[in-house]
Protein backbone atom coordinates (compact mmCIF):
# COMPACT_ATOMS: atom_id res chain seq x y z
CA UNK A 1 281.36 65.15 65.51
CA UNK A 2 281.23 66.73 68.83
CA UNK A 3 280.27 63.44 70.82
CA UNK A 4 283.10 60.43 71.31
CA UNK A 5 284.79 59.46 68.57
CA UNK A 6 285.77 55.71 69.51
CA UNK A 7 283.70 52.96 71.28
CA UNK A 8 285.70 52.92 74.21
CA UNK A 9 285.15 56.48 75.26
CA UNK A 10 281.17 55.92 73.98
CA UNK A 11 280.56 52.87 76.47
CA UNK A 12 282.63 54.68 79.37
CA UNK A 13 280.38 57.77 78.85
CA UNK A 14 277.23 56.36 78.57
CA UNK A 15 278.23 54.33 81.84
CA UNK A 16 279.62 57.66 84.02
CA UNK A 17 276.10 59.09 82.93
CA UNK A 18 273.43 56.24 83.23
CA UNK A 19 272.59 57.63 86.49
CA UNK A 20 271.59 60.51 85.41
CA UNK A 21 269.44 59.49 82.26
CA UNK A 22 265.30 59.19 82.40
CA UNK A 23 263.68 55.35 82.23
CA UNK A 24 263.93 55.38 78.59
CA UNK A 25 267.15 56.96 78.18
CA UNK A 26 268.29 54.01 80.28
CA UNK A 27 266.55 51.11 78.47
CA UNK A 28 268.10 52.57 75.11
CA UNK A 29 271.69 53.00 77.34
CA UNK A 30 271.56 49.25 78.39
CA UNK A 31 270.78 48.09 75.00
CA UNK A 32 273.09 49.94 73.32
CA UNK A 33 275.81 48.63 75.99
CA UNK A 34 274.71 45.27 75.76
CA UNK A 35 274.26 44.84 72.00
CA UNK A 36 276.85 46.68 70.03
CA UNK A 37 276.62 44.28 67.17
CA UNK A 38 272.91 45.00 66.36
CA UNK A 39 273.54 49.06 66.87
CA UNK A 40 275.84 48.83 63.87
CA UNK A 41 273.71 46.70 61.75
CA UNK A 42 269.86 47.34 62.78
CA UNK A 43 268.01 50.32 61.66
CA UNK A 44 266.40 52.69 63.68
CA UNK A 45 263.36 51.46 63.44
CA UNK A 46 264.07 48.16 64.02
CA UNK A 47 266.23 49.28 67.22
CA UNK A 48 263.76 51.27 68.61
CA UNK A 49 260.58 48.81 68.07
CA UNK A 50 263.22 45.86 70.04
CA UNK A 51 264.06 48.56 72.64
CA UNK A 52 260.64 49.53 72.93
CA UNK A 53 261.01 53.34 72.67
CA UNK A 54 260.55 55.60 69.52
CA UNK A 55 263.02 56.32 66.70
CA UNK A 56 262.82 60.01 67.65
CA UNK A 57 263.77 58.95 71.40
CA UNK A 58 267.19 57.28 69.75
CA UNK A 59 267.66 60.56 68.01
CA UNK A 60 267.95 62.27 71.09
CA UNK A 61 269.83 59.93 72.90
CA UNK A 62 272.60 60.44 70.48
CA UNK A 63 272.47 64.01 70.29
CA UNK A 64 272.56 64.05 74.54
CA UNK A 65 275.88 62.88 73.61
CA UNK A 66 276.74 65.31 71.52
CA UNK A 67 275.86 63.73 67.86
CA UNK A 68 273.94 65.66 65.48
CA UNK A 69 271.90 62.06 65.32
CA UNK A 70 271.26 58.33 66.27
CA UNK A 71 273.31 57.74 62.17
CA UNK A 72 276.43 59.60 63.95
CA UNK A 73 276.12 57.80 66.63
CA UNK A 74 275.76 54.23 64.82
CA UNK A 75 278.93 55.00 62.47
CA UNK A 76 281.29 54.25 65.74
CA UNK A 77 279.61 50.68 66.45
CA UNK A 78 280.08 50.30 62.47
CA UNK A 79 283.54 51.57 62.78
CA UNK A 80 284.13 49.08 65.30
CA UNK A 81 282.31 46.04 63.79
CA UNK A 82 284.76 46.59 61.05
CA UNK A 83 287.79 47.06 62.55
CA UNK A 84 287.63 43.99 65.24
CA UNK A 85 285.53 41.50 62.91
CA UNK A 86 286.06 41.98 59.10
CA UNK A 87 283.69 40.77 57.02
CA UNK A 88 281.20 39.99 59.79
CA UNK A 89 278.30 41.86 59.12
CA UNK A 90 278.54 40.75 55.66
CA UNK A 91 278.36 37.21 56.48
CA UNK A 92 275.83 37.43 59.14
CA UNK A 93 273.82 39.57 56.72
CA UNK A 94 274.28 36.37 54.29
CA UNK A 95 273.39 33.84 57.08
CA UNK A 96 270.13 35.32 57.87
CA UNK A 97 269.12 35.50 54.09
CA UNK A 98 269.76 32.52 53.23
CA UNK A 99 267.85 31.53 56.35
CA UNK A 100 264.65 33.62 55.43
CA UNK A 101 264.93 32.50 51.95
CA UNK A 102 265.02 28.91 52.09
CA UNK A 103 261.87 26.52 52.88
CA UNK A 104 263.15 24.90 56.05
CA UNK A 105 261.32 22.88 58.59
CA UNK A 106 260.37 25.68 61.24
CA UNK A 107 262.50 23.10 63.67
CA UNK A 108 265.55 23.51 61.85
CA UNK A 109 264.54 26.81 60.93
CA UNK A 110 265.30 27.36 64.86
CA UNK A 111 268.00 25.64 65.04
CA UNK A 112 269.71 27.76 62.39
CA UNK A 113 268.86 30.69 63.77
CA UNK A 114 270.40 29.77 67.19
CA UNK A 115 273.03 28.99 65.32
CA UNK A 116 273.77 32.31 63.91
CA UNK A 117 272.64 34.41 66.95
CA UNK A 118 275.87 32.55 68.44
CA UNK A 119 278.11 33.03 65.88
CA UNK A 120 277.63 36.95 66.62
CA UNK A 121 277.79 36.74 70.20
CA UNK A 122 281.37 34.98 69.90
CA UNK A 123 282.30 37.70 68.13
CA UNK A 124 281.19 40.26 70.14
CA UNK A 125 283.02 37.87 72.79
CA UNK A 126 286.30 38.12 71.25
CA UNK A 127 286.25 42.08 71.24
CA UNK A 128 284.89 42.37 74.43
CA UNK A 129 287.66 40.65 77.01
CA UNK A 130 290.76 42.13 77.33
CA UNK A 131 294.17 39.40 77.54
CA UNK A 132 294.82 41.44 80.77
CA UNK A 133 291.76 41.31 81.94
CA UNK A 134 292.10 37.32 81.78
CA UNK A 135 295.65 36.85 83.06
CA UNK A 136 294.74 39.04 85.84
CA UNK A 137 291.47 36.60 86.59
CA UNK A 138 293.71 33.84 86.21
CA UNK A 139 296.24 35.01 88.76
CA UNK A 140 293.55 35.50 91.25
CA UNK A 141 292.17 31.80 90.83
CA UNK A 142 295.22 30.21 90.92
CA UNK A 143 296.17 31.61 94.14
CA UNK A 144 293.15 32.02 95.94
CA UNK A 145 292.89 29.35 98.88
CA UNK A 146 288.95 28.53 98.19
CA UNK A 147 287.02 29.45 95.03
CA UNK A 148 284.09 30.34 95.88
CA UNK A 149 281.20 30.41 92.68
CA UNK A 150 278.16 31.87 93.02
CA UNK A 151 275.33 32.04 90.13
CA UNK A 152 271.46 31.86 90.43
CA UNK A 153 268.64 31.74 87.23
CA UNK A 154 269.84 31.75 83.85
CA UNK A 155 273.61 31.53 84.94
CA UNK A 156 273.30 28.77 87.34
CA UNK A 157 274.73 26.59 84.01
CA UNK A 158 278.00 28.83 84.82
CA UNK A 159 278.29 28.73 87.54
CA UNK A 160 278.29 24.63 87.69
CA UNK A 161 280.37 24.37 84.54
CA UNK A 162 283.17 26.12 87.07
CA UNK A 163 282.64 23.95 89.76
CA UNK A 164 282.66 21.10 87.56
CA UNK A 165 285.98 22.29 85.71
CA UNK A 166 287.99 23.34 89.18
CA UNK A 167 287.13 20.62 90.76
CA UNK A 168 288.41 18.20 87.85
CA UNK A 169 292.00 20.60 88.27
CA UNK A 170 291.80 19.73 92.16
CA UNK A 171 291.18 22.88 93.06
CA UNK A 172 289.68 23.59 96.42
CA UNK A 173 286.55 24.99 95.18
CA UNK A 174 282.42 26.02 96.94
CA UNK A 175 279.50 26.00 94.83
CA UNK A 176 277.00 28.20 96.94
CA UNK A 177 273.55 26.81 96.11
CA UNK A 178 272.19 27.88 98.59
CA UNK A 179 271.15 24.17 99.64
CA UNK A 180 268.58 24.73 102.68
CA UNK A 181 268.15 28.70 102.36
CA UNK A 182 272.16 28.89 103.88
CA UNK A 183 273.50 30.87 100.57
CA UNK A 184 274.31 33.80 102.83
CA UNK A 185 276.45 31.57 105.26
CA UNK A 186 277.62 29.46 102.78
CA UNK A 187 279.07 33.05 101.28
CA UNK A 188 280.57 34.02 104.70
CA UNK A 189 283.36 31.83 104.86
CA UNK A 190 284.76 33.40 101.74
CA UNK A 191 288.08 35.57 103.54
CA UNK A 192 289.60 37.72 101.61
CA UNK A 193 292.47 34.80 100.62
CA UNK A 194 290.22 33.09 99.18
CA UNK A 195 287.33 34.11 95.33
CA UNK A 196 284.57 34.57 94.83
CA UNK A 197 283.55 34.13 91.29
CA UNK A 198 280.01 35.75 90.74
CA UNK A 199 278.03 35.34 87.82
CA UNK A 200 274.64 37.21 87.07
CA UNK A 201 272.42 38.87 84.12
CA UNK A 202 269.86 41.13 83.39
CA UNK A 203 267.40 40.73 85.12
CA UNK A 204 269.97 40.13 88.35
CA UNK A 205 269.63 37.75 90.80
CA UNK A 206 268.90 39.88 93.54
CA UNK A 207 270.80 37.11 95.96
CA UNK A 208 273.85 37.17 93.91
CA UNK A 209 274.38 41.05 94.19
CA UNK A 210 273.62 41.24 97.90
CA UNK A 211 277.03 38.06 98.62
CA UNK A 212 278.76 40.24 95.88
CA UNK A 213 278.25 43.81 98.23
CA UNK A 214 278.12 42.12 101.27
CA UNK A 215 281.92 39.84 100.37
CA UNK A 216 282.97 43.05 98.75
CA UNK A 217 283.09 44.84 102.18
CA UNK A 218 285.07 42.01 103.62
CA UNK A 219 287.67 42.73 101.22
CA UNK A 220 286.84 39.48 99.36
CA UNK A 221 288.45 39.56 95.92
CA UNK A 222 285.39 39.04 93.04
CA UNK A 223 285.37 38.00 89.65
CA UNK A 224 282.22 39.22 88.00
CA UNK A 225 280.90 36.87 85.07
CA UNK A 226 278.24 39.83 83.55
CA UNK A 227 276.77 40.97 80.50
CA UNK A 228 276.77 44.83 81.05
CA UNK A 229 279.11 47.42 82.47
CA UNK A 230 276.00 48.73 84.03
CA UNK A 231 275.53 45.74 85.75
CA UNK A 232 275.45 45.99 89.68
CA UNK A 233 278.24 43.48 89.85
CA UNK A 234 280.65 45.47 88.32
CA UNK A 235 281.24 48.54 90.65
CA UNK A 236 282.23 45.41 93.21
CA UNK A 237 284.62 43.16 90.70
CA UNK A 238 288.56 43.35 90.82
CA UNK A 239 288.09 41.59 87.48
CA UNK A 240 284.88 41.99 85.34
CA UNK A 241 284.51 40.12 82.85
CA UNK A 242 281.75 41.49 79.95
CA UNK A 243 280.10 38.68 77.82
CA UNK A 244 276.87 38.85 75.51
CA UNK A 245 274.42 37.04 77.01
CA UNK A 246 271.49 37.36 74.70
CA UNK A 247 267.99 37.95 75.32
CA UNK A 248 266.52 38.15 78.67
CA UNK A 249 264.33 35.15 78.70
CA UNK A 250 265.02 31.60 79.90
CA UNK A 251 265.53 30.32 75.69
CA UNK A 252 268.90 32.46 75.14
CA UNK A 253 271.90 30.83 74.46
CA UNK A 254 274.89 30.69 76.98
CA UNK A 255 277.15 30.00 73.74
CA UNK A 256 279.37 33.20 74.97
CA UNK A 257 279.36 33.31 78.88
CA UNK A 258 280.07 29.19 78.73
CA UNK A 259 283.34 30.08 76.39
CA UNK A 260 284.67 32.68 78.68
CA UNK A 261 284.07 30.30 81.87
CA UNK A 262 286.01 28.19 79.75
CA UNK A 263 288.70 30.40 78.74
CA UNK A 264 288.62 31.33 82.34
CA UNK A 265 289.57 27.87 83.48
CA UNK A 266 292.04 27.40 80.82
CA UNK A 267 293.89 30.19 81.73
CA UNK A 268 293.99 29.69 85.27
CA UNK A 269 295.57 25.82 84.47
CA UNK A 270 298.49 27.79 82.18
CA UNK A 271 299.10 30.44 84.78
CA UNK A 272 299.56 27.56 87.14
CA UNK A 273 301.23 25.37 85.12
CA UNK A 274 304.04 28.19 84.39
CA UNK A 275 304.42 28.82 88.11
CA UNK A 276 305.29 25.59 89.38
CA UNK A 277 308.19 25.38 86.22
């Protein structure tokens, strides 16, 4: 195997060269970033008809890297799967059987598969955050003068689960909604004592990335809330914080980025909580 042997090294090369792939190179990059659950346990077929690309344009995806094939490729994410969720493919493989095979009311039929969509995501969830990564987020919320939370489209639910959540801890705390076409001013009184706690997905809200560059250049310290490392929020974030988010349509759950804005707040009470002992 000539092309990275672990997932970390996979992800961080397929982000240091997205820039440089074709359109369709690109669309299978993202994917693969954003859904390395269903790389280990789709086919290639299946992968490429989602993705919207040919098998053969997987194959040479994976041998860009330096695989002899998209299989090669695939045996990391498998590798992974195994070592940070055992037994999870198996039981997701059972879940979705016993959904197909059972004679369900096509409402509950829905329901179930919801159901089990989520159960992978908070997996994925759990391998995806670092503890440092949170402790450090934490440490920046509790001492920031002014939270600042920004969050447009599908992660406007976030975005207001945060403001709801800091405002029950009494923290001082700005939900810019942008209330009269002021977003941009409402953004500018974020100093760089004070967070800004951006949360976007694909497709991004174009007005979220523009307060994320435009704080970012005031020295403005940023949480990013995102579902890619290719996402333009990223390159910006002291702290990014990677979540599944699903589909790109306005049905797909928020099971996972709702349980790290949880975990987020959580952590930020404990770190605050210790300090004041």
């Amino acid at each position: 195997m000539n092309g990275p042997s672990t997932y970390e090294r996979l992800i961080n090369e397929i982000t240091r060269r997205h820039d440089e792939f074709g359109k369709r190179a690109q669309d299978i990059a993202r994917y693969i970033v954003q859904n390395p659950n269903q790389i280990a346990l789709e086919s290639t077929k299946t992968l490429a008809e989602t993705i919207g690309v040919g098998s053969s344009n997987l194959v040479r995806f994976a041998q860009g890297l330096g695989y002899s094939g998209f299989s090669e490729m695939q045996r990391v994410f498998q590798s992974r799967l195994v070592a940070e969720a055992p037994g999870l493919a198996e039981r997701l493989h059972e879940l979705r059987s016993e959904l197909m095979g059972r004679a369900i009311d096509p409402k509950v039929r829905l329901l179930h598969e919801v159901i089990v969509n989520d159960i992978a995501a908070l997996h994925q969830l759990k391998g995806s955050i670092e503890d440092g990564q949170l402790q450090q987020a934490a440490l920046l919320m509790s001492r920031a003068r002014t939270i600042y939370l920004a969050g447009n489209l599908r992660a406007f639910p976030v975005a207001t689960y945060l403001h709801y959540a800091l405002l029950h801890l009494r923290r001082p705390v700005q939900l810019i909604d942008g209330a009269g076409g002021l977003a941009s001013e409402q953004a500018q009184l974020a100093g760089s004592k004070d967070l800004l706690i951006a949360t976007s997905f694909r497709f991004y809200s174009r007005e979220v990335v523009d307060l994320v560059e435009d704080r970012a250049k005031h020295e403005v310290p940023i949480i990013a809330i995102t579902d890619s490392h290719l996402s333009p929020l990223v390159k910006h974030a002291t702290v990014a914080i990677i979540v599944p988010a699903g589909e790109h349509n306005f049905s797909a759950s928020l099971a996972a980025p709702m349980c790290a804005a949880q975990a987020l707040v959580m952590a930020m009470a404990n770190q605050m909580e210790e300090s004041s002992a």
